[in-house]
Protein backbone atom coordinates (compact mmCIF):
# COMPACT_ATOMS: atom_id res chain seq x y z
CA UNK A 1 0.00 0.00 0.00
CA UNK A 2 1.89 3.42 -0.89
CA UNK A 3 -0.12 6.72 -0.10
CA UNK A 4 1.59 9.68 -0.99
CA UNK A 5 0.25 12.09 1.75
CA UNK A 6 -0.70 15.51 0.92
CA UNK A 7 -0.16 18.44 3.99
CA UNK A 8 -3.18 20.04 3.04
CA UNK A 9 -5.44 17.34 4.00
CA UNK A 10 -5.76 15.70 7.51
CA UNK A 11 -4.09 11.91 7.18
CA UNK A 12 -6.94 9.91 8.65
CA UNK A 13 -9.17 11.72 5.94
CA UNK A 14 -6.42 10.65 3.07
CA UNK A 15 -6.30 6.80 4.25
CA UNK A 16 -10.20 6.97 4.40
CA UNK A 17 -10.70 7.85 0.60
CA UNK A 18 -8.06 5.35 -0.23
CA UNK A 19 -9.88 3.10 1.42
CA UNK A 20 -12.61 4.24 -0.79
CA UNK A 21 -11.79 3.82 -3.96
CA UNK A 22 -9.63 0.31 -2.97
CA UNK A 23 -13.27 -1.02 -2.40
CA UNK A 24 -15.47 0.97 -5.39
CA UNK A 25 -12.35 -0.05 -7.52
CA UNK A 26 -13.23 -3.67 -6.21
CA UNK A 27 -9.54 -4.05 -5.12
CA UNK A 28 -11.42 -4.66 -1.68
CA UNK A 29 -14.92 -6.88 -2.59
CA UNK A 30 -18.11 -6.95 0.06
CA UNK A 31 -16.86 -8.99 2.89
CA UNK A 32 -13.36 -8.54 2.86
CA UNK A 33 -11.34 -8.62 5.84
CA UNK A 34 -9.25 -5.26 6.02
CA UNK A 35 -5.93 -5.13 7.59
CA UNK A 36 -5.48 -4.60 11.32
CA UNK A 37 -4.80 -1.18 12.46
CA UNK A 38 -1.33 -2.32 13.50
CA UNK A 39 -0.30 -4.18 10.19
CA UNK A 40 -1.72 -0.73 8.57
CA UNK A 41 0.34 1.30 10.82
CA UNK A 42 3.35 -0.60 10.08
CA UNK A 43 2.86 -0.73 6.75
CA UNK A 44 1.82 4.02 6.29
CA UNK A 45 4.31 4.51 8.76
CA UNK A 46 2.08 6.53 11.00
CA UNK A 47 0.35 6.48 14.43
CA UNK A 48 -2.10 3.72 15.00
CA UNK A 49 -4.45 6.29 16.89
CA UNK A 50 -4.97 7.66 13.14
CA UNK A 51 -5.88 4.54 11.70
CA UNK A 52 -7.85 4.60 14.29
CA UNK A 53 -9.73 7.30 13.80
CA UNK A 54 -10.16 6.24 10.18
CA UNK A 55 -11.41 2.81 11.28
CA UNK A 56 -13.75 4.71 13.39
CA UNK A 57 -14.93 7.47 10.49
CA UNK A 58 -15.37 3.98 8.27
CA UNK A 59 -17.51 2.44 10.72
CA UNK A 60 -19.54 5.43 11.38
CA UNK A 61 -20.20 5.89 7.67
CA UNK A 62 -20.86 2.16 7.51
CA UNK A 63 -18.26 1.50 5.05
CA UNK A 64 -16.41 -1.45 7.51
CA UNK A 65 -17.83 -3.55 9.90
CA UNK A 66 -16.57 -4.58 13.08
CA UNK A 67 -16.77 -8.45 14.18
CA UNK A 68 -15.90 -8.87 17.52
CA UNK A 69 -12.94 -11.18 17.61
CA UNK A 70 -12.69 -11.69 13.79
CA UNK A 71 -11.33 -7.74 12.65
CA UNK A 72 -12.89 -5.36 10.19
CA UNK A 73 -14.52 -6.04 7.19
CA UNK A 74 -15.85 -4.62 3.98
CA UNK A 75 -20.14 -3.29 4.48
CA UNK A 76 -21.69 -6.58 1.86
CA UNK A 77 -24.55 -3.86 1.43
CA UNK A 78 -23.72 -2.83 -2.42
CA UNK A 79 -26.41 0.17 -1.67
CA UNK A 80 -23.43 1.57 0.92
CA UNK A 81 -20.78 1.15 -1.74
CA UNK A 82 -23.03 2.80 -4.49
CA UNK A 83 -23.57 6.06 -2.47
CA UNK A 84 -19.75 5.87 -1.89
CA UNK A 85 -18.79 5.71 -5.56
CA UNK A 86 -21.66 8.64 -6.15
CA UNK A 87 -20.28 10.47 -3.57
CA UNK A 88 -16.72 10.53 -4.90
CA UNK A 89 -17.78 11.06 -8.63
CA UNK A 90 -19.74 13.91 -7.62
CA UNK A 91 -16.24 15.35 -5.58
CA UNK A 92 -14.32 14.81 -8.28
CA UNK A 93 -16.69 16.03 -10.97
CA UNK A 94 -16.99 19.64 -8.63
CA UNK A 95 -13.29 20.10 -8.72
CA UNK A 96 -13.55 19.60 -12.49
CA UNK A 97 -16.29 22.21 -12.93
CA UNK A 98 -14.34 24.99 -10.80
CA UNK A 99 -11.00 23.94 -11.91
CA UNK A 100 -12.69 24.85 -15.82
CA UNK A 101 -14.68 27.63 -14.73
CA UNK A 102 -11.32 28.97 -13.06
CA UNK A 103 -9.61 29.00 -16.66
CA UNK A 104 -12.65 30.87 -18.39
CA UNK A 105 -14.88 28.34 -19.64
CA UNK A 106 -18.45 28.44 -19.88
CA UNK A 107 -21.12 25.75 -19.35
CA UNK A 108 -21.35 24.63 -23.10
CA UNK A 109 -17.50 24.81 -23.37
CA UNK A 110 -17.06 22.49 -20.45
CA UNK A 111 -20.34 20.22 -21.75
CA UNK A 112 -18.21 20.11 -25.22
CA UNK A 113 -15.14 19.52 -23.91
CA UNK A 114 -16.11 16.56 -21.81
CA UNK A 115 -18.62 15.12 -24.40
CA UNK A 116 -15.33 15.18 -26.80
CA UNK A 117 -13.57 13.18 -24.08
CA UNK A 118 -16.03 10.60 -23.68
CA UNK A 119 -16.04 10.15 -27.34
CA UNK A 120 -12.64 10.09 -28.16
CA UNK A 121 -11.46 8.69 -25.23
CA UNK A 122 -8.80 11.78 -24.47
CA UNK A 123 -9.58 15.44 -23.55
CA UNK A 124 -8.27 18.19 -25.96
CA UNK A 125 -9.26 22.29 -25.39
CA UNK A 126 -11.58 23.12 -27.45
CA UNK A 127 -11.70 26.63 -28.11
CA UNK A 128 -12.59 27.53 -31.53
CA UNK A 129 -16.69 26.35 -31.08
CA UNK A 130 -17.21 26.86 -35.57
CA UNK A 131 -15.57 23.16 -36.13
């Protein structure tokens, strides 16, 4: 596991959206065991009382499970994971929107621009709106 950490962001938050996307990438399925907060620890190089707190944050967006005795495992409600993937598209997709409306482009330019992407499978500026 390799998270490059970013000092604008609190940690536990950064390990939480990896988290994230390991399970609406399907790296991590429904029902998997995640790793202990000590072998996680270990393995980030930070304080267990962070993972912690992420463990915690998970469980209280019911994203893990705890099984007393067993560990922590991946929610097997696919309604959970769904909201989490919406959630995250709808993050990134808001930075996207600012981040174009920051360089000067207007709703049909950014409509364009992404339609163009999803078609040709790249994104190129489109600025000259006659082609």
């Amino acid at each position: 596991m390799t998270i490059v950490f970013d000092n604008n962001m609190p940690i536990y938050i950064q390990i939480m959206n990896y988290v994230k996307k390991q399970i609406i990438t399907g790296r991590l399925n429904p029902g998997d065991k995640i790793e202990s907060v000590r072998d996680m620890a270990l393995e980030l190089q930070i304080n267990p009382n962070t993972i912690q707190r992420t463990f915690q944050e998970l469980e209280r967006e019911g994203i893990v499970e705890t099984r007393r005795g067993l560990g922590r495992f991946v929610t097997s409600r696919e309604s959970t994971i769904m909201q989490i993937k919406k959630e995250m598209a709808g993050e990134l997709l808001e930075r996207f929107v600012q981040g174009m409306r920051e360089l000067g482009f207007e709703k049909d330019d950014i409509v364009a621009i992404v339609k163009d992407a999803v078609k040709d499978g790249k994104a190129e500026s489109r600025t000259d709106r006659s082609e």
